[in-house]
Protein backbone atom coordinates (compact mmCIF):
# COMPACT_ATOMS: atom_id res chain seq x y z
CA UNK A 1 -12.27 43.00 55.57
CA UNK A 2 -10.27 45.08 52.77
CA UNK A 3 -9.28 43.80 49.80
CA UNK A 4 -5.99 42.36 51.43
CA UNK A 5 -4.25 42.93 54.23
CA UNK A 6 -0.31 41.57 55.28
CA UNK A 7 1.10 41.49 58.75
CA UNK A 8 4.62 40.81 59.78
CA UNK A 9 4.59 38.10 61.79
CA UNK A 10 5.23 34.83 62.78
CA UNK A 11 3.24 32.44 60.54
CA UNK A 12 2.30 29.71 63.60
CA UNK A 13 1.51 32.56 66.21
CA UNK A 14 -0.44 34.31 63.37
CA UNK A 15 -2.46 30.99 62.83
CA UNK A 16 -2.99 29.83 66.26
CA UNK A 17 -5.04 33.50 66.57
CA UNK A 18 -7.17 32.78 63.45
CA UNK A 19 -10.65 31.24 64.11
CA UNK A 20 -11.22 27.70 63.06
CA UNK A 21 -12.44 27.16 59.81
CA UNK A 22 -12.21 30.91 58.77
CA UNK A 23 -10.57 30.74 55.25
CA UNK A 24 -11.25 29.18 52.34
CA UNK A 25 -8.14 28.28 50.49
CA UNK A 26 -4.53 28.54 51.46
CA UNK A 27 -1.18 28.76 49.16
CA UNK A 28 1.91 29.16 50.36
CA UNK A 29 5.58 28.87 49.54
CA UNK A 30 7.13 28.66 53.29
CA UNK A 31 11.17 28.94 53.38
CA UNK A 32 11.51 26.03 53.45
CA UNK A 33 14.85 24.26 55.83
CA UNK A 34 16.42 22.99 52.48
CA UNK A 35 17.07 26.31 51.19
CA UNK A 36 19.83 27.13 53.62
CA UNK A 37 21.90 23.72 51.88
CA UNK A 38 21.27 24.73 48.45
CA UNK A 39 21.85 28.56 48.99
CA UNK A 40 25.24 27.48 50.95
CA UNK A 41 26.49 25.39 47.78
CA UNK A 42 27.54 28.21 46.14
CA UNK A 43 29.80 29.53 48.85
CA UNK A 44 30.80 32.66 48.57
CA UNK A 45 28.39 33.70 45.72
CA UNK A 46 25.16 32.39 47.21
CA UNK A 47 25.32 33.91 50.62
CA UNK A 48 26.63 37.48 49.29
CA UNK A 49 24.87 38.12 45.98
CA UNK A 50 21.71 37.54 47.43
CA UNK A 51 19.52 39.16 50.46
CA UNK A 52 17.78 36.15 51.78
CA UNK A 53 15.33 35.91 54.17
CA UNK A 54 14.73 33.20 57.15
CA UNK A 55 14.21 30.17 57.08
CA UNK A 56 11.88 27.54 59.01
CA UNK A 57 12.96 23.90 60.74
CA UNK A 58 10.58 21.44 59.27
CA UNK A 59 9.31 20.41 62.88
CA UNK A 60 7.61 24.20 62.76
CA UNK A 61 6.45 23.38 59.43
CA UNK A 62 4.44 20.49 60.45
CA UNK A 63 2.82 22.39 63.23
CA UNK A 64 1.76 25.11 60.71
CA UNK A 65 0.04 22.10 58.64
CA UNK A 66 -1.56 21.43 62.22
CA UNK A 67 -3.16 25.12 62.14
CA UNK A 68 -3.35 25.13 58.64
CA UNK A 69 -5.87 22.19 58.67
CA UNK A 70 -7.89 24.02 61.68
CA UNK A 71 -8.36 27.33 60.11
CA UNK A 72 -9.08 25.92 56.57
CA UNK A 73 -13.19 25.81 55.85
CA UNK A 74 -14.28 22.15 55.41
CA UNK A 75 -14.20 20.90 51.54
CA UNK A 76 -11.21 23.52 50.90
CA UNK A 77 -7.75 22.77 49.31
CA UNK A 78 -4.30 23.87 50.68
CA UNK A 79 -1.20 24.00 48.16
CA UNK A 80 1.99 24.09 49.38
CA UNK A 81 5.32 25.09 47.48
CA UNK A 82 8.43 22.87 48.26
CA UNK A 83 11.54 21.44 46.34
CA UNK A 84 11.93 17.38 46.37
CA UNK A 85 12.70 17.22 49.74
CA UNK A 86 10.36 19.05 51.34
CA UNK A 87 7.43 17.80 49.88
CA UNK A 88 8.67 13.87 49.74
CA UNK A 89 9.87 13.59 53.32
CA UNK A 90 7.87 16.00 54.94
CA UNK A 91 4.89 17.89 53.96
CA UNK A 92 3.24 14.46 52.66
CA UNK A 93 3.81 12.35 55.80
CA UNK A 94 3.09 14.93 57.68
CA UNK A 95 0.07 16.31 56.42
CA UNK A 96 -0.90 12.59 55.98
CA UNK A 97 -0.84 12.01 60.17
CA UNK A 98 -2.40 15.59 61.03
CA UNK A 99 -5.36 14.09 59.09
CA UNK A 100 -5.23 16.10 55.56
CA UNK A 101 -5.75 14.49 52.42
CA UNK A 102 -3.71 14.37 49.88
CA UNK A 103 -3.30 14.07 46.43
CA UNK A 104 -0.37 13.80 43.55
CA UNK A 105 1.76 16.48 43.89
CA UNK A 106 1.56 19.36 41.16
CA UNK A 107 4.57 20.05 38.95
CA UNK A 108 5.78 23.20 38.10
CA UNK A 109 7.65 23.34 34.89
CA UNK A 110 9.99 26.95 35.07
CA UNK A 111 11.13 26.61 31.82
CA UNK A 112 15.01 26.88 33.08
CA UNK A 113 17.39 24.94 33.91
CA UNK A 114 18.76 25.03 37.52
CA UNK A 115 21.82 23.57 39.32
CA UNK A 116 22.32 19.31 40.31
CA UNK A 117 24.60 16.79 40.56
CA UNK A 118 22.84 14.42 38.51
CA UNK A 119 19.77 15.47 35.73
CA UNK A 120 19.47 19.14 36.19
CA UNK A 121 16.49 20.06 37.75
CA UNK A 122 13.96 22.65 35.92
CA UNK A 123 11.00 21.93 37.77
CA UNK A 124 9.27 22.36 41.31
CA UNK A 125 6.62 20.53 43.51
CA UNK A 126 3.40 21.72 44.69
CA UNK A 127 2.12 19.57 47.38
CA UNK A 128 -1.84 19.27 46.63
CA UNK A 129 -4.15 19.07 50.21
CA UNK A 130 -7.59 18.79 50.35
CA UNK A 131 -9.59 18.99 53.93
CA UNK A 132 -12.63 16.91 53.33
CA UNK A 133 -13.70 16.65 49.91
CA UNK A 134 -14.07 19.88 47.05
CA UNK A 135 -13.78 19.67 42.99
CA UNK A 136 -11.14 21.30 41.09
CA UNK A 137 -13.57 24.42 39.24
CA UNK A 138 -11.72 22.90 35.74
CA UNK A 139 -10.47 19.52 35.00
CA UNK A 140 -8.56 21.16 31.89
CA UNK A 141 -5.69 22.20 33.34
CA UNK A 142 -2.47 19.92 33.13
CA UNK A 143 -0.19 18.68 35.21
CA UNK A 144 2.55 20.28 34.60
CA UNK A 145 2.08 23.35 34.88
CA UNK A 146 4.30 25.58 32.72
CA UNK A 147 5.01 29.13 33.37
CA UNK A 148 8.57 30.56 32.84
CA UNK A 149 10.50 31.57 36.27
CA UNK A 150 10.84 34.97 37.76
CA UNK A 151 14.76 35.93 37.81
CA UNK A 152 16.53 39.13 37.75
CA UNK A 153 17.71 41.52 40.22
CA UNK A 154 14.41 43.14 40.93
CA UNK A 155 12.81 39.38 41.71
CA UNK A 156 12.41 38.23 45.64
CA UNK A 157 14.06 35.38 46.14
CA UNK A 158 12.12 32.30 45.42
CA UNK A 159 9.73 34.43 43.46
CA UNK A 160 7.09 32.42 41.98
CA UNK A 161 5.37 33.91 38.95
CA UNK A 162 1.65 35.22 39.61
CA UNK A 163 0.32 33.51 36.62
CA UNK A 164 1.74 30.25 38.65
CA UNK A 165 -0.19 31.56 41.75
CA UNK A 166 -3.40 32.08 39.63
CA UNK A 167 -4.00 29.04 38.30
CA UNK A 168 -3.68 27.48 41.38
CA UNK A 169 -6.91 30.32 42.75
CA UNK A 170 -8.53 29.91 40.01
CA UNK A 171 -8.98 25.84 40.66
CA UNK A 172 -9.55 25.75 44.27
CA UNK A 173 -11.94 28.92 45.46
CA UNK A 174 -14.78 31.80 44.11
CA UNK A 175 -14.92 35.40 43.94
CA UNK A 176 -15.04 36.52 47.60
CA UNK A 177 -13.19 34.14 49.14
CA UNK A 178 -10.38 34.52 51.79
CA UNK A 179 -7.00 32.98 50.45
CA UNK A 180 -4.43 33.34 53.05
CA UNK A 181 -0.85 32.50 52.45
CA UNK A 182 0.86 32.82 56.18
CA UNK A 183 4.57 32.50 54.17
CA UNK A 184 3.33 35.73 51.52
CA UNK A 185 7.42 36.75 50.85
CA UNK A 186 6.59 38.94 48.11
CA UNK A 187 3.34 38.75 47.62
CA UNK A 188 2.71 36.66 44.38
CA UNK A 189 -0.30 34.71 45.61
CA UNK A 190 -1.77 37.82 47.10
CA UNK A 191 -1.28 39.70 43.68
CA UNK A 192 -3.17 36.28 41.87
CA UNK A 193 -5.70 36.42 44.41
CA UNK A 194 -6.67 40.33 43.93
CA UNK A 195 -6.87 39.86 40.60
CA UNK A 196 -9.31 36.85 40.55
CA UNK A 197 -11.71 38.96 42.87
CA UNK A 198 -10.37 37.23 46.18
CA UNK A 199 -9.75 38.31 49.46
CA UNK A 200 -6.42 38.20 50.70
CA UNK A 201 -4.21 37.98 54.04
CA UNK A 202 -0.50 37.56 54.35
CA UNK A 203 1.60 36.71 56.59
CA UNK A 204 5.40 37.07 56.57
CA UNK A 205 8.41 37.74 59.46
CA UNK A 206 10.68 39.41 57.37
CA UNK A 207 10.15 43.01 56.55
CA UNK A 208 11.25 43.10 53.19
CA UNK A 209 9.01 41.06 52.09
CA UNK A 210 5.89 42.28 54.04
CA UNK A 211 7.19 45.78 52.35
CA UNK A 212 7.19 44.23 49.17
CA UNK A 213 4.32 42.45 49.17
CA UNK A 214 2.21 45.72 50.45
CA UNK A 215 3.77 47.65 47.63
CA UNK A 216 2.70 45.48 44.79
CA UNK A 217 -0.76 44.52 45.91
CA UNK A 218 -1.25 48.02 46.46
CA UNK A 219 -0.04 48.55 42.70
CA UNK A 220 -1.52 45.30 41.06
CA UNK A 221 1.73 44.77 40.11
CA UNK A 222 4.06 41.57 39.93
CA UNK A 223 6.51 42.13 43.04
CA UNK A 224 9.75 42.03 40.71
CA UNK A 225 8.39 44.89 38.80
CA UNK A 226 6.80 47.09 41.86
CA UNK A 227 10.35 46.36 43.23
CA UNK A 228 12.24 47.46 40.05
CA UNK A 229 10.20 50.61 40.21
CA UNK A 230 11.37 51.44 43.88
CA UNK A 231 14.72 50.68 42.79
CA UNK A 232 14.85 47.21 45.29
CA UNK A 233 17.47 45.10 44.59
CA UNK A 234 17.67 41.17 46.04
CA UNK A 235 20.49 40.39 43.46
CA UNK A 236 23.21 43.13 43.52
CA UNK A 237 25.84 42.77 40.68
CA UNK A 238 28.44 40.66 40.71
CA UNK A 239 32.06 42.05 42.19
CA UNK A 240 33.98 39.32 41.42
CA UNK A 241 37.38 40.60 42.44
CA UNK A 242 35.52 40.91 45.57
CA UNK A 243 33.92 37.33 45.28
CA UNK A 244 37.19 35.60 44.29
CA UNK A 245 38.61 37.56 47.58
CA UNK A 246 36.16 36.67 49.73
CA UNK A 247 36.07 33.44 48.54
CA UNK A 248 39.62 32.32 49.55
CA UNK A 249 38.72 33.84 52.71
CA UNK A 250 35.97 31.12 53.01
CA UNK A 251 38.50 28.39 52.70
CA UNK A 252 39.81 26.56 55.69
């Protein structure tokens, strides 16, 4: 196996033709279904200034856990990336009747304040799975984590930074193992991975992203800056003559 390789794919057809017990850590950030409400709360602004991928129902999700928890190595973690939502009233109960273990979720402090009704929100949740039983490689991290958010125009959406991605490596595997991330988007954890002397495979269905994610593993680079160097955009600039048109438009 190279370094790292990423198909375009379909994440549960991709895992159903792994072997069991054939990788040794997994961290992923799937698209979650609660994107599509947030992303739609903007109107107008959210669907057009960005280029967003697909998303998944959570009833796929849970059958990815299912394959997930066959093709993980005994005594092997699985981390998976999820707002509130997702990780509360899902990927716990869930994971928790496939059979996985679990433990307190990590927190991911981005150092930014993002949109709410209530408290705004500046941090994330990592759900934290363990298939039979394996020791963190430090207990000095913290929980949170803190490590400032990707943003610009350059950044996939839902970028998560790499130094994010490495701690979360760095705990849970050694140098030569497989990581596999079957929702790669951009290619952050395979970037982390590289870097810590890991094997990689990623899987993603949208193009863009499998494109991206080639390009900055190929590069060592963070995929907002490979993509800034290609001249990729996700976030075009603002119009907003044409948003304040095209927002009326919107209106019933």
């Amino acid at each position: 196996m190279s370094a790292f390789e990423v198909h375009q794919e379909d994440a549960l057809v991709f895992l159903q033709r792994l072997p069991a017990e054939s990788v040794d850590l997994i961290v992923t950030d799937p698209p979650y279904e609660s994107i599509n409400k947030w992303r739609n709360m903007g109107s107008a602004r959210c669907r057009r200034l960005i280029d967003w991928f697909p998303t998944v129902s959570y009833e796929y999700l849970a059958d990815c856990l299912e394959e997930m928890l066959r093709v993980l190595k005994p005594n092997a973690h699985c981390y998976v990336m999820g707002d509130w939502e997702t990780t509360h009233a899902h990927v716990y109960p869930d994971a928790e009747r496939l059979g996985w273990g679990t433990w307190p979720p990590v927190v991911w402090d981005k150092g930014a304040v993002g949109t709410g009704y209530h408290y705004r929100n500046c941090i994330e949740y990592v759900s934290f799975l363990e298939k039979g039983k394996r020791a963190l490689n430090s207990k000095s991290e913290t929980n949170p984590l803190r490590f400032k958010s990707v943003r610009g125009k350059h950044a996939y959406p839902t970028e998560k930074p790499v130094t994010l991605c490495e701690t979360l490596v760095r705990q849970s595997s050694n140098k030569g193992d497989v990581v596999l991330d079957p929702f790669c988007g951009g290619g952050s954890v395979g970037v982390a991975a590289q870097r810590l002397g890991r094997r990689f495979v990623g899987v993603d269905v949208w193009e863009k992203g499998v494109e991206l994610a080639r390009g900055a593993l190929a590069h060592d680079m963070e995929p907002y800056l490979w993509a800034a160097s290609q001249g990729i955009v996700f976030r075009p600039p603002r119009d907003r003559k044409a948003l304040r048109k095209t927002a009326v438009q919107d209106q019933p």
